[in-house]
PDB file of N, CA and C in Angstrom:
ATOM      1  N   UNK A   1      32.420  38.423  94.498  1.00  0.00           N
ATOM      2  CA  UNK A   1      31.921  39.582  93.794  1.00  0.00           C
ATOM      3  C   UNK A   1      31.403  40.579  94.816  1.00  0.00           C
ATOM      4  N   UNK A   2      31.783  41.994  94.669  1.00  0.00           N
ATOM      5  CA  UNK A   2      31.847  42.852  95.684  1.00  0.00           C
ATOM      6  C   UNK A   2      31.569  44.121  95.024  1.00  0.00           C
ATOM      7  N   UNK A   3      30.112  44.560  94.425  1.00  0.00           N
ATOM      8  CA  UNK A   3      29.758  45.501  93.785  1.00  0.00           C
ATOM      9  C   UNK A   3      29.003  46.801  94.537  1.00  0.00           C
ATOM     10  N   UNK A   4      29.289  48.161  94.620  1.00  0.00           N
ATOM     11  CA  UNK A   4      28.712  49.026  95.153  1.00  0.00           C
ATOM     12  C   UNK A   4      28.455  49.930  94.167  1.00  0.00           C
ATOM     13  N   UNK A   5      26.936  49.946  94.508  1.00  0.00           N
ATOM     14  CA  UNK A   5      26.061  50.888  93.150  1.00  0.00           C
ATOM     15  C   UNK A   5      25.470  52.016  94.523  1.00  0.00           C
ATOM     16  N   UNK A   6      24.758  52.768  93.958  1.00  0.00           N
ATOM     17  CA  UNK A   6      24.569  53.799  94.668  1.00  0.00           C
ATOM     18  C   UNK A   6      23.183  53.827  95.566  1.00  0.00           C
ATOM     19  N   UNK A   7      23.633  53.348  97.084  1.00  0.00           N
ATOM     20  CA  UNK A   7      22.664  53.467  97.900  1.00  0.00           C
ATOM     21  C   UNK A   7      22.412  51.649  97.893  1.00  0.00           C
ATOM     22  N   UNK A   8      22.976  50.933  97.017  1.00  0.00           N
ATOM     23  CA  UNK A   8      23.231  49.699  97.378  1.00  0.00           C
ATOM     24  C   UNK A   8      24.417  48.383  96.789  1.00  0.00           C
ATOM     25  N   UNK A   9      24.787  47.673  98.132  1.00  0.00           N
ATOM     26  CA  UNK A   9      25.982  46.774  97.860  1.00  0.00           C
ATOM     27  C   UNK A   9      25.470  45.387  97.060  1.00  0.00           C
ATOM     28  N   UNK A  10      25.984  45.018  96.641  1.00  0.00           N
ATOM     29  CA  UNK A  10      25.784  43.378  96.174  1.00  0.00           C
ATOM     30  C   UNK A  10      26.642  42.861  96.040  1.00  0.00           C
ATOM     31  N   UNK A  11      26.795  41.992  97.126  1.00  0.00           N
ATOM     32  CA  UNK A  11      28.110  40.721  97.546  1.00  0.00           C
ATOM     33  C   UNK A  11      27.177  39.330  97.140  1.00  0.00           C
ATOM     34  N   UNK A  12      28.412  38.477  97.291  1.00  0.00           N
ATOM     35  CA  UNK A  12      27.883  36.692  97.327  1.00  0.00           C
ATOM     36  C   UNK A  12      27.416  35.768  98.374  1.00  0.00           C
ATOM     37  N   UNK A  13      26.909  35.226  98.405  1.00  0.00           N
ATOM     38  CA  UNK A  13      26.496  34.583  99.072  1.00  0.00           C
ATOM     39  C   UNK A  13      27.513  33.236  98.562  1.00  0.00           C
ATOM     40  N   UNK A  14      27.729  32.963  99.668  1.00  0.00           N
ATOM     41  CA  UNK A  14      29.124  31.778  99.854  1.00  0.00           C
ATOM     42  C   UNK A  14      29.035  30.942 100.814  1.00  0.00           C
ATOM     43  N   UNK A  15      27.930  30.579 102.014  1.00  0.00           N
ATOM     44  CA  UNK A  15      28.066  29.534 102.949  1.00  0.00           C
ATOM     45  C   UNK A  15      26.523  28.926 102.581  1.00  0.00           C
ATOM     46  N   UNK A  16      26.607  27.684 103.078  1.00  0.00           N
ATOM     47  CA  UNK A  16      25.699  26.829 102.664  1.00  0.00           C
ATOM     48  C   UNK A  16      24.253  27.272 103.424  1.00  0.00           C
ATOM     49  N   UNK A  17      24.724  27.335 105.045  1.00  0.00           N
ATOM     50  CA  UNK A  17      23.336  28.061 105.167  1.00  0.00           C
ATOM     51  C   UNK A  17      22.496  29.380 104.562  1.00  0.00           C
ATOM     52  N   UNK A  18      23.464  29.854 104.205  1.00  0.00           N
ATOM     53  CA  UNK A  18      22.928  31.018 103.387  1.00  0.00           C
ATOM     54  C   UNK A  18      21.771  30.834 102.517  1.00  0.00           C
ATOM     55  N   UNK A  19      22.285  29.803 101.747  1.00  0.00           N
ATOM     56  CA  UNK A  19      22.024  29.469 101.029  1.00  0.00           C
ATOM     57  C   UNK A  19      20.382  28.700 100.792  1.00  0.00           C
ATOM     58  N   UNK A  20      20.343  27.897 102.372  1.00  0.00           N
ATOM     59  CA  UNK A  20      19.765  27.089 102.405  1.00  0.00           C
ATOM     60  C   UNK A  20      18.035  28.031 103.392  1.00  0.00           C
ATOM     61  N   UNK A  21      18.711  29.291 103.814  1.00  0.00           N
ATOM     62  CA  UNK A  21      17.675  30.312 104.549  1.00  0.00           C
ATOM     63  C   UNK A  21      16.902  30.784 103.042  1.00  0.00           C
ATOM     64  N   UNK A  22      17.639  31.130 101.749  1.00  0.00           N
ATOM     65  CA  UNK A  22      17.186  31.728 100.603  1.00  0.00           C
ATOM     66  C   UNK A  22      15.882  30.292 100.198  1.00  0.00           C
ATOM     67  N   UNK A  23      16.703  29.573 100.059  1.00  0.00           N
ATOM     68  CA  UNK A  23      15.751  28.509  99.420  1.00  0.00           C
ATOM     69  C   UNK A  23      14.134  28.179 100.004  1.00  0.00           C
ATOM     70  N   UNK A  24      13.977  28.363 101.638  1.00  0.00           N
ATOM     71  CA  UNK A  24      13.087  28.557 102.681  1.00  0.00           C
ATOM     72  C   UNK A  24      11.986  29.986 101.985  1.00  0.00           C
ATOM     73  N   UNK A  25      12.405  30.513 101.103  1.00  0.00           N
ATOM     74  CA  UNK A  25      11.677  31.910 101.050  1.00  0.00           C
ATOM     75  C   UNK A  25      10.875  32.019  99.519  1.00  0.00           C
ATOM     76  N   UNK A  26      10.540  33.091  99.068  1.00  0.00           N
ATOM     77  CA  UNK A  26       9.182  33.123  97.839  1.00  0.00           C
ATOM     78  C   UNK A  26      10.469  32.199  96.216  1.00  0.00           C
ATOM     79  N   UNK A  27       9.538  31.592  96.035  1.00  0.00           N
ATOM     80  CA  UNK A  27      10.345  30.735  94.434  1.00  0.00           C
ATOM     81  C   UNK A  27       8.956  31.523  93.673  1.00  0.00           C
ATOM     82  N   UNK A  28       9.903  31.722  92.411  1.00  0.00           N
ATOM     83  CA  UNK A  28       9.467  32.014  91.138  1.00  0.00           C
ATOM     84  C   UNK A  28      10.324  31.195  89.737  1.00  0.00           C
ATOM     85  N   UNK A  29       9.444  30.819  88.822  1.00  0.00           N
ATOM     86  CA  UNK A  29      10.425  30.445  87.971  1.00  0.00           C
ATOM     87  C   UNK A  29       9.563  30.519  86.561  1.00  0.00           C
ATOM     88  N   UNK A  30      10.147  30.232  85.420  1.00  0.00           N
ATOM     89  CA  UNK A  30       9.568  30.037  84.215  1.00  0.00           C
ATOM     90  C   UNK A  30      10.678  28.471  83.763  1.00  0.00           C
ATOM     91  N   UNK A  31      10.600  28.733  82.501  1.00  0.00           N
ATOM     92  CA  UNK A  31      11.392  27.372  81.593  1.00  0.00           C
ATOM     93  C   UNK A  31      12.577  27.797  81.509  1.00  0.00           C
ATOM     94  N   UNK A  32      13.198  28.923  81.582  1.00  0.00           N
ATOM     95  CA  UNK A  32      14.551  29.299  81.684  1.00  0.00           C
ATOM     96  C   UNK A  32      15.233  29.446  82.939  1.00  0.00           C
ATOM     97  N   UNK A  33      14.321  29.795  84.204  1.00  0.00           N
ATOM     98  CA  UNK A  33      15.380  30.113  85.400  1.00  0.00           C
ATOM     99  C   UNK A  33      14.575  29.604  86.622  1.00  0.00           C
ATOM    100  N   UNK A  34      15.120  29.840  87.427  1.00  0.00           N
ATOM    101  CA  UNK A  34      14.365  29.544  88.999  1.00  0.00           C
ATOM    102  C   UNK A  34      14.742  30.394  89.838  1.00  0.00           C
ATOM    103  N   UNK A  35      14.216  31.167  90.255  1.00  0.00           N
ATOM    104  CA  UNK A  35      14.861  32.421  91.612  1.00  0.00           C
ATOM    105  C   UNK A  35      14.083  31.962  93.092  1.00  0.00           C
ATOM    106  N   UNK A  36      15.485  32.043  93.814  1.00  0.00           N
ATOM    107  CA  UNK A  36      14.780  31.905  95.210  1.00  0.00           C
ATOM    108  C   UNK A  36      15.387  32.974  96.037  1.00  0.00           C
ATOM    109  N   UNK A  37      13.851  33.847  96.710  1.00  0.00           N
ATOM    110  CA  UNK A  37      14.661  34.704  97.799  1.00  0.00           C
ATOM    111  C   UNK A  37      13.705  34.990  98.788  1.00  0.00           C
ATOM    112  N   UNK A  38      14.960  35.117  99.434  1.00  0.00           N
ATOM    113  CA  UNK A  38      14.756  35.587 101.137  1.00  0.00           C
ATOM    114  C   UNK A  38      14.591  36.874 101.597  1.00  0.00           C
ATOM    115  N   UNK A  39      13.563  37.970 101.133  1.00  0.00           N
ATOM    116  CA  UNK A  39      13.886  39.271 101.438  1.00  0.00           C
ATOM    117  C   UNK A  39      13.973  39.726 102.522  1.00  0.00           C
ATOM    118  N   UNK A  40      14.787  41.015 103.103  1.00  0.00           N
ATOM    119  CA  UNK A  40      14.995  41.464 104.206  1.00  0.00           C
ATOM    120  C   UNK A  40      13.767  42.298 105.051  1.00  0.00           C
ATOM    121  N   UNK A  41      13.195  41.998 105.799  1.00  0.00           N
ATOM    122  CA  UNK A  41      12.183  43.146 106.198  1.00  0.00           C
ATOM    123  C   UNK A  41      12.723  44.103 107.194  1.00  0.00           C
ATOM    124  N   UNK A  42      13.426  45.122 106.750  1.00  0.00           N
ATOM    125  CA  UNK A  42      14.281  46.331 107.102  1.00  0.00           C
ATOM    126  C   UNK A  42      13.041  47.626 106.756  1.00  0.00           C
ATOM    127  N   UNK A  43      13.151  48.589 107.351  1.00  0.00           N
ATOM    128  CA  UNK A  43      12.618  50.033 107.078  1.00  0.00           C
ATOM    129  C   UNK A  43      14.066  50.646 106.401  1.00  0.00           C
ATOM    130  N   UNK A  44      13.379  50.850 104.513  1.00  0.00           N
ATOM    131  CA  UNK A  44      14.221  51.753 103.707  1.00  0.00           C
ATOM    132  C   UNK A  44      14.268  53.317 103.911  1.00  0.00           C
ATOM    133  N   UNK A  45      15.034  53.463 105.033  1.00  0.00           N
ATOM    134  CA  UNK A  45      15.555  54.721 105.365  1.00  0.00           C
ATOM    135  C   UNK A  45      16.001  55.352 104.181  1.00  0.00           C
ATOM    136  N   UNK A  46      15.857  56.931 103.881  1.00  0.00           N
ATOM    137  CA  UNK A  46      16.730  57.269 102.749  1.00  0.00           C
ATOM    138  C   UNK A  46      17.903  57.297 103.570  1.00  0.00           C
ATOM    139  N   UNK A  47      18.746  57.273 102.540  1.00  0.00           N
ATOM    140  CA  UNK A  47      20.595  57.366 102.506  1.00  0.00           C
ATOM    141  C   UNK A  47      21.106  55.909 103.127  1.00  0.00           C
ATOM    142  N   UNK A  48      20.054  54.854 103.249  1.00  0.00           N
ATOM    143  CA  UNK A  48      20.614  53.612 104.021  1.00  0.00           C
ATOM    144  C   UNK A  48      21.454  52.595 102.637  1.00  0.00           C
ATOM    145  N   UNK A  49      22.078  52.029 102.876  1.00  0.00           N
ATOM    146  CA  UNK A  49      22.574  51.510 101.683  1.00  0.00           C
ATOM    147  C   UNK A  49      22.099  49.753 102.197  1.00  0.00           C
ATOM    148  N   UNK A  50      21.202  49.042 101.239  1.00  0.00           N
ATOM    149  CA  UNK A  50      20.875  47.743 100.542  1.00  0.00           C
ATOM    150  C   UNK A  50      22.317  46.919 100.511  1.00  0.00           C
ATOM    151  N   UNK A  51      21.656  45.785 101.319  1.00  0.00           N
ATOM    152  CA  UNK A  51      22.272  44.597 100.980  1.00  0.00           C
ATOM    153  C   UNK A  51      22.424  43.551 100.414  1.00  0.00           C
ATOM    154  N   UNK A  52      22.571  43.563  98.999  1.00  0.00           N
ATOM    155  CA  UNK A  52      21.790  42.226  98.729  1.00  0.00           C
ATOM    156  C   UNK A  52      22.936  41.395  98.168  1.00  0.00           C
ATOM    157  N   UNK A  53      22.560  40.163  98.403  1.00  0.00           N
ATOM    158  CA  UNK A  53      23.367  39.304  98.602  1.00  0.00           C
ATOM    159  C   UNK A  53      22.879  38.123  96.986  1.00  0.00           C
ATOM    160  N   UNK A  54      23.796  38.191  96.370  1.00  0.00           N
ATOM    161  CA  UNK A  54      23.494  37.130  95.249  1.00  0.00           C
ATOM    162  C   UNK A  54      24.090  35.624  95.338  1.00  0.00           C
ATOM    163  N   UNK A  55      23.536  34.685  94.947  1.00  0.00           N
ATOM    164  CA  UNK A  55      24.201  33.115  95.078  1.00  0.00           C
ATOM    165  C   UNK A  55      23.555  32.669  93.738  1.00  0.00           C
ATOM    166  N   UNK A  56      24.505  32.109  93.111  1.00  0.00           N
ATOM    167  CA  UNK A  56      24.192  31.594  91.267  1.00  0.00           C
ATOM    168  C   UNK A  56      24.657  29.668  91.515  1.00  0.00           C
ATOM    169  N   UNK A  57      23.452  29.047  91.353  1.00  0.00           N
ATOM    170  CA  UNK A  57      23.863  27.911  91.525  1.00  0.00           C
ATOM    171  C   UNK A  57      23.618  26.963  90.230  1.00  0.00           C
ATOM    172  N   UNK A  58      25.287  26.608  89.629  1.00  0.00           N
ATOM    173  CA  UNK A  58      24.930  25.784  88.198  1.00  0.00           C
ATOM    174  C   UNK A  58      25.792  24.791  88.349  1.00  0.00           C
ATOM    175  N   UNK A  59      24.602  23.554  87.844  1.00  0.00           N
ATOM    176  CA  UNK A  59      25.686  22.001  88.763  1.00  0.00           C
ATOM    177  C   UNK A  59      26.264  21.637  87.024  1.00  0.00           C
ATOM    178  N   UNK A  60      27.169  20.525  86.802  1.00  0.00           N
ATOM    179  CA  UNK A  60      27.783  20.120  85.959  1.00  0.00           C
ATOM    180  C   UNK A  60      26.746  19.740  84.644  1.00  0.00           C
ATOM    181  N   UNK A  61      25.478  19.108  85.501  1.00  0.00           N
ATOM    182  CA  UNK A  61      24.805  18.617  83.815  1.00  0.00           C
ATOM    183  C   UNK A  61      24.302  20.057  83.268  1.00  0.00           C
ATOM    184  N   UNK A  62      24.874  21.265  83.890  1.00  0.00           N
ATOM    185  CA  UNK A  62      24.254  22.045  82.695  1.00  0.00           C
ATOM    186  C   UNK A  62      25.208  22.014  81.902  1.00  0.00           C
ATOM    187  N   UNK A  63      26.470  21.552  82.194  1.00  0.00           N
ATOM    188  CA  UNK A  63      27.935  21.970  80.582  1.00  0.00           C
ATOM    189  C   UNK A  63      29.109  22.078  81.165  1.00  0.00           C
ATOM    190  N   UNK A  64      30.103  22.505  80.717  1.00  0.00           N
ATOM    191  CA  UNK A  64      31.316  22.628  81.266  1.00  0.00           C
ATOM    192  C   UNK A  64      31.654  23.527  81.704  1.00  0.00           C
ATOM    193  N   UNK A  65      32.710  23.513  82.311  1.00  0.00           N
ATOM    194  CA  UNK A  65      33.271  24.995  83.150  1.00  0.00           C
ATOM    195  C   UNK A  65      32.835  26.219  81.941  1.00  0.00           C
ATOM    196  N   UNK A  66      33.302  25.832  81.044  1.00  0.00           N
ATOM    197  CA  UNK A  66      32.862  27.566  80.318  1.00  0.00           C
ATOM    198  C   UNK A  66      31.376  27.960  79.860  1.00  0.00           C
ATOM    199  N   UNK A  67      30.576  27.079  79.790  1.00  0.00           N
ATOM    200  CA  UNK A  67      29.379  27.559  79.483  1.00  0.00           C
ATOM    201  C   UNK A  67      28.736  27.389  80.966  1.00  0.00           C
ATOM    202  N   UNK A  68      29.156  26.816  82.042  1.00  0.00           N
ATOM    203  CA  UNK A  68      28.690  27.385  83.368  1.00  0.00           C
ATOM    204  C   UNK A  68      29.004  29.270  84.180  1.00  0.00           C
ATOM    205  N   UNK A  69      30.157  29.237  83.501  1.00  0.00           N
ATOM    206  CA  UNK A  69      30.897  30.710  83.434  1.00  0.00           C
ATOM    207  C   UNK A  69      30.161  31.787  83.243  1.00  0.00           C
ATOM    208  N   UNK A  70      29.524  31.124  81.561  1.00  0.00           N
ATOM    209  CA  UNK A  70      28.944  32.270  81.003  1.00  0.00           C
ATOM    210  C   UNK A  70      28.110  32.983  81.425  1.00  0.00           C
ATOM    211  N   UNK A  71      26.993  31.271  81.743  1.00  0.00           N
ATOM    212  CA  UNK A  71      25.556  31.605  82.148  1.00  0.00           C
ATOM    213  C   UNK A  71      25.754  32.655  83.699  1.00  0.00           C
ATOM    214  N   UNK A  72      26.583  32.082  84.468  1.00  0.00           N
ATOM    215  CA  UNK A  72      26.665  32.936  85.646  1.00  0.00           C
ATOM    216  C   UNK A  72      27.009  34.386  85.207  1.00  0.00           C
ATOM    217  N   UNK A  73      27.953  35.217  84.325  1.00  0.00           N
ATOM    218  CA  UNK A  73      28.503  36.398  84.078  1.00  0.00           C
ATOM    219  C   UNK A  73      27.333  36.997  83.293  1.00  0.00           C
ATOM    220  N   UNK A  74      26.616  36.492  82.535  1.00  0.00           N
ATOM    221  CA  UNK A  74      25.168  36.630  81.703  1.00  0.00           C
ATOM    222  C   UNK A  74      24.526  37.161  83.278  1.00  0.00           C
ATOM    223  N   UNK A  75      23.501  36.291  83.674  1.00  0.00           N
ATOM    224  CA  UNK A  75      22.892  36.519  85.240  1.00  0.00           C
ATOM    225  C   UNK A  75      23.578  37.706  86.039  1.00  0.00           C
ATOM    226  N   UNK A  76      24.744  37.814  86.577  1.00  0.00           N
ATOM    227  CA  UNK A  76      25.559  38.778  87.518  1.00  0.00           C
ATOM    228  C   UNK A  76      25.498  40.487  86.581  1.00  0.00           C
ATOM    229  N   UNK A  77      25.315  40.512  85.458  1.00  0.00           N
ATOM    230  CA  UNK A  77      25.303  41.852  84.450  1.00  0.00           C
ATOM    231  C   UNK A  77      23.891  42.011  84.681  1.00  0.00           C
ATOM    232  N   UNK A  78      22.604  40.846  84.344  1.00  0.00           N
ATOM    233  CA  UNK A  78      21.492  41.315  84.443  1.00  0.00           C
ATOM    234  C   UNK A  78      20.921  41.485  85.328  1.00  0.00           C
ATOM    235  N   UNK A  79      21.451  41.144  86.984  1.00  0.00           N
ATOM    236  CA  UNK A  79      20.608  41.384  88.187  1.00  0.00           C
ATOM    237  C   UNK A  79      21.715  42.893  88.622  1.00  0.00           C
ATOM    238  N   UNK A  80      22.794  43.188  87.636  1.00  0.00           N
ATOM    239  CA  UNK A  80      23.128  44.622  88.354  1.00  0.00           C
ATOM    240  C   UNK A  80      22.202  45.768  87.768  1.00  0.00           C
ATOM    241  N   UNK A  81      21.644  45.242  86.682  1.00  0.00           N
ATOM    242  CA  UNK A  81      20.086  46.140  85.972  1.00  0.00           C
ATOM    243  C   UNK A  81      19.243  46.207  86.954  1.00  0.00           C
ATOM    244  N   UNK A  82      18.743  45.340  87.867  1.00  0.00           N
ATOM    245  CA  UNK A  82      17.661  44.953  88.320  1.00  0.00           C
ATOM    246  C   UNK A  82      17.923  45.333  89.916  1.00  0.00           C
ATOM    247  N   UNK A  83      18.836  45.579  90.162  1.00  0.00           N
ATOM    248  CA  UNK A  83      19.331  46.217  91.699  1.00  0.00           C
ATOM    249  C   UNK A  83      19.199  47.445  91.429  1.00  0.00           C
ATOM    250  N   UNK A  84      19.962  47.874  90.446  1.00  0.00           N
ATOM    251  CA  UNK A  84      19.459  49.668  90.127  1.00  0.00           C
ATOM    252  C   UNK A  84      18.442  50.238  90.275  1.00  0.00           C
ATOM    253  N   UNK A  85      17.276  49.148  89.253  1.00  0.00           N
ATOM    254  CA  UNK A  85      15.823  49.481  89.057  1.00  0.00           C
ATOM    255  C   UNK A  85      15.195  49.237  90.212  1.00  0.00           C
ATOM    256  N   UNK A  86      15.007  48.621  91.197  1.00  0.00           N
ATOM    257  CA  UNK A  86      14.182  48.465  92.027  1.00  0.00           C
ATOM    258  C   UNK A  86      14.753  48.960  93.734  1.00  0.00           C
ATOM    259  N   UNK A  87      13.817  48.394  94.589  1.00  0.00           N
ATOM    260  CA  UNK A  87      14.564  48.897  95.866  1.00  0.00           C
ATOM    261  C   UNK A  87      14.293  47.828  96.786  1.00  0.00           C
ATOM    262  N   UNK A  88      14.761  46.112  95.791  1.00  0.00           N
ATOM    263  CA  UNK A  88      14.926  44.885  96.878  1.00  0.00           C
ATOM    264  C   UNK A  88      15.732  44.668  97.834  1.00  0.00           C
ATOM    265  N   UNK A  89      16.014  43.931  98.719  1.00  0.00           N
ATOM    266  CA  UNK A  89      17.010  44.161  99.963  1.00  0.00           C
ATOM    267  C   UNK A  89      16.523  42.726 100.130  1.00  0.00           C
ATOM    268  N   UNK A  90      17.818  41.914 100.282  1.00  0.00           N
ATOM    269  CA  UNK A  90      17.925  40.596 100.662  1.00  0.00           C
ATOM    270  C   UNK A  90      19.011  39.798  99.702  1.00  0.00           C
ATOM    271  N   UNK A  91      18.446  38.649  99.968  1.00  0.00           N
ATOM    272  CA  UNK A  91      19.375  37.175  99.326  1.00  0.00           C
ATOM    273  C   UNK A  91      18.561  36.752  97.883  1.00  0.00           C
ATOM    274  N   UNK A  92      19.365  36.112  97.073  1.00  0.00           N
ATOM    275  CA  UNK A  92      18.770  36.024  95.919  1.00  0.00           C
ATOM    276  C   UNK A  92      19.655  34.522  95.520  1.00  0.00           C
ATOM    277  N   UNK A  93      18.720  33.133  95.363  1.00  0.00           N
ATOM    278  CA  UNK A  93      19.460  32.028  94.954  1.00  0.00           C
ATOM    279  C   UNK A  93      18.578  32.264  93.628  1.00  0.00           C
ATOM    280  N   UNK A  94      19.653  32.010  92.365  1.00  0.00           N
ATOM    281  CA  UNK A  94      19.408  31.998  90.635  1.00  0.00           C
ATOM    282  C   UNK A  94      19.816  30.770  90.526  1.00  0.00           C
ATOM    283  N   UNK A  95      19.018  30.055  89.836  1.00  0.00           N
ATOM    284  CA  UNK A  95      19.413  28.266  89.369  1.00  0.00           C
ATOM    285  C   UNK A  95      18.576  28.470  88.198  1.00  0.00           C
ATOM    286  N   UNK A  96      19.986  27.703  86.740  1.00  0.00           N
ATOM    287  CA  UNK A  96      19.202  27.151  85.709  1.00  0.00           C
ATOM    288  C   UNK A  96      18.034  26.129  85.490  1.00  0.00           C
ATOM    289  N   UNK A  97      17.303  26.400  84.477  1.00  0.00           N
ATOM    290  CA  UNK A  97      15.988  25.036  84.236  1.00  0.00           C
ATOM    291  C   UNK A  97      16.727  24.326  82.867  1.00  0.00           C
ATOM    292  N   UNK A  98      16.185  25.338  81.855  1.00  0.00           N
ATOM    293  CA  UNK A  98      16.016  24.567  80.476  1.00  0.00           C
ATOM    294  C   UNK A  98      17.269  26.170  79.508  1.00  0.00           C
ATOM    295  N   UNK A  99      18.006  26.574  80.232  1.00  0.00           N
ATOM    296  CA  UNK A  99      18.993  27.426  79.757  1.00  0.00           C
ATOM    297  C   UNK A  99      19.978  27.294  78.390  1.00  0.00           C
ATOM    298  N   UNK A 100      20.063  26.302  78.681  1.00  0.00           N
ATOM    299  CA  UNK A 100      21.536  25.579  78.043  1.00  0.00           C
ATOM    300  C   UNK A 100      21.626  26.651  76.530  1.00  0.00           C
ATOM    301  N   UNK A 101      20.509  26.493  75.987  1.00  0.00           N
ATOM    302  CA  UNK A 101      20.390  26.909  74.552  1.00  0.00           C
ATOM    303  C   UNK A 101      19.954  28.264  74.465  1.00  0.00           C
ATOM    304  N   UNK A 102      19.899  29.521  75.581  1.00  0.00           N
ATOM    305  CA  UNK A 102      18.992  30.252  75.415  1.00  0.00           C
ATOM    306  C   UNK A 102      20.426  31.532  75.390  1.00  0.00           C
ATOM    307  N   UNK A 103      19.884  32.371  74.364  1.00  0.00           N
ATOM    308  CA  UNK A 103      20.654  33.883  74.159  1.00  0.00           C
ATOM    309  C   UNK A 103      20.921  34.500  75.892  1.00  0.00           C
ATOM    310  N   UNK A 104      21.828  35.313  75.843  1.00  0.00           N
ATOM    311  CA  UNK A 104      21.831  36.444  76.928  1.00  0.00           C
ATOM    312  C   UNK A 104      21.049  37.053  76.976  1.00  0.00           C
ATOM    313  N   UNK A 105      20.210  37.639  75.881  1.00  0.00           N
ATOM    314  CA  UNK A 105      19.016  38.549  75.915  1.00  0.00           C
ATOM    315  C   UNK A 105      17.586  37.792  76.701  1.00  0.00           C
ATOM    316  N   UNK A 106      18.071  36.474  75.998  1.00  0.00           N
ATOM    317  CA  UNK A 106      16.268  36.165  76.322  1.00  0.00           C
ATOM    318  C   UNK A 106      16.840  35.547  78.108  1.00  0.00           C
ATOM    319  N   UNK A 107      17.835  35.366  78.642  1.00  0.00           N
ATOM    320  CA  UNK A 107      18.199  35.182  80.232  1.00  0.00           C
ATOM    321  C   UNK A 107      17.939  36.227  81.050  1.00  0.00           C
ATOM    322  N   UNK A 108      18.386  37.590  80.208  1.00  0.00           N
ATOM    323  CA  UNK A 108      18.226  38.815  80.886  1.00  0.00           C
ATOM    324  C   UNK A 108      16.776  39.444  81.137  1.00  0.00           C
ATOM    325  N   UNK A 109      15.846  38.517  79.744  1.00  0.00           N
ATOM    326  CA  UNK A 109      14.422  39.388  79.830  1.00  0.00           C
ATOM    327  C   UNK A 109      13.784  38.506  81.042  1.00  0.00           C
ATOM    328  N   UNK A 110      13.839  36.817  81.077  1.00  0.00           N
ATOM    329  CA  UNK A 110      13.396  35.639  81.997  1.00  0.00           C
ATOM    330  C   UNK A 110      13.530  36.604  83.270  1.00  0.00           C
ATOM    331  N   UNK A 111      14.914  36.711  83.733  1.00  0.00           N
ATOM    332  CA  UNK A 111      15.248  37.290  85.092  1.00  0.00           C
ATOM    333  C   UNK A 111      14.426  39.098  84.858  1.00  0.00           C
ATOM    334  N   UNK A 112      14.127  39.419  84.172  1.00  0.00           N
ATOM    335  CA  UNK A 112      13.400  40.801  84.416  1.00  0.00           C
ATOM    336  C   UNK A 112      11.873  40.343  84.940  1.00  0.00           C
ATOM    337  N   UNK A 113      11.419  39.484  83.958  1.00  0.00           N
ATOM    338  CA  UNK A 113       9.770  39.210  83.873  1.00  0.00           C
ATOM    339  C   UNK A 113       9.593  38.421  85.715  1.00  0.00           C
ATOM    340  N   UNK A 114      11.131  37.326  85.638  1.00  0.00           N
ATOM    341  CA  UNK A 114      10.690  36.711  87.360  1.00  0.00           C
ATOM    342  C   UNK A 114      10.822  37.769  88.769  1.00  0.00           C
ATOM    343  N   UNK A 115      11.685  38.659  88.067  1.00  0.00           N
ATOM    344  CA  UNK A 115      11.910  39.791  89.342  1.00  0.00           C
ATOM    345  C   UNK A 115      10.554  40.301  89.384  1.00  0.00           C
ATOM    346  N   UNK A 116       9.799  40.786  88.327  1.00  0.00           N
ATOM    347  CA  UNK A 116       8.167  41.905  88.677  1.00  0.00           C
ATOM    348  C   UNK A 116       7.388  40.271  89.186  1.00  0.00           C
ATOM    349  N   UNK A 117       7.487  39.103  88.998  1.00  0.00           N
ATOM    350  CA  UNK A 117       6.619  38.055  89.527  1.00  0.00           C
ATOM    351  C   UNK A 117       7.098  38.629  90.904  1.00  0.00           C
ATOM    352  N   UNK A 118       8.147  38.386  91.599  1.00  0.00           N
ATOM    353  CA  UNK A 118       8.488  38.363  93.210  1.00  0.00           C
ATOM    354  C   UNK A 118       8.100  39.580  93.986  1.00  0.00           C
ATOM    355  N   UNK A 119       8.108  40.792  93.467  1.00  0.00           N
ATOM    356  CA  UNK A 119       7.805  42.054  93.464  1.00  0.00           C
ATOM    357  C   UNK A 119       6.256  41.949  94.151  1.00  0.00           C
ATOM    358  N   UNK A 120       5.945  41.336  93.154  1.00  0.00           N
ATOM    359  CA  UNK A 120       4.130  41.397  92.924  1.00  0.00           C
ATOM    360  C   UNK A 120       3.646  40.104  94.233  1.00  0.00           C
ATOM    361  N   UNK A 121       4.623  39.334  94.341  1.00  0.00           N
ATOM    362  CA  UNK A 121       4.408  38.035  95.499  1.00  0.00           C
ATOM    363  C   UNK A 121       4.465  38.959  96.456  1.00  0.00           C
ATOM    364  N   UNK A 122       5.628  39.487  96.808  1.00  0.00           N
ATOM    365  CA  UNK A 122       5.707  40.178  97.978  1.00  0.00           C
ATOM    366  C   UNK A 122       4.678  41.175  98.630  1.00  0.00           C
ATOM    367  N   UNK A 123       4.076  41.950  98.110  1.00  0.00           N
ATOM    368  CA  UNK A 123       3.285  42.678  98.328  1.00  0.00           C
ATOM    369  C   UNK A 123       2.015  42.490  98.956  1.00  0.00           C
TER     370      UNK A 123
END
């Protein structure tokens, strides 16, 4: 996934260390999700364009290939809200908790409410 919004990119994160530098960095979670990230400490120049790098990790006991699908395409729509709105820069690991049963809406509000938690960590 290879998305360019304006003034910032959002690619995948695809190698294990990547993966494993995100996990090292601020966790937030509730009963629906778990976010782990690694933010970049860069000076936001205007006109610099953001890198942020997404990794969605959903193992088999959450369901089958298609409701692992979903939950990921659910997540990837609601963190392109959340790249718009804010001005994060870094890696972002998303892992299900207690999902299985939960609407798109109430995934999209979880990941809004844990993004202002990390926001507010960071600072």
């Amino acid at each position: 996934m290879k998305q360019l919004l304006e003034h910032c990119q959002i690619t995948s994160l695809t190698r294990r260390i990547d993966f494993d530098k995100a996990h090292g960095g601020i966790r937030v979670g509730d009963n629906l999700l778990q976010i782990r990230v690694n933010p970049k400490t860069t000076d936001n120049n205007i006109g610099e364009i953001r890198n942020i790098r997404l990794g969605i990790v959903v193992s088999k006991k959450y369901g089958n290939a298609v409701k692992r699908n979903r939950f990921k395409r659910i997540v990837r729509i609601a963190f392109l809200e959340i790249a718009k709105n804010t001005d994060f820069n870094g890696d972002v690991v998303i892992l299900p908790r207690d999902a299985k049963n939960a609407t798109s809406s109430e995934i999209t509000e979880s990941l809004f409410k844990l993004f202002g938690r990390i926001k507010s960590k960071g600072e």
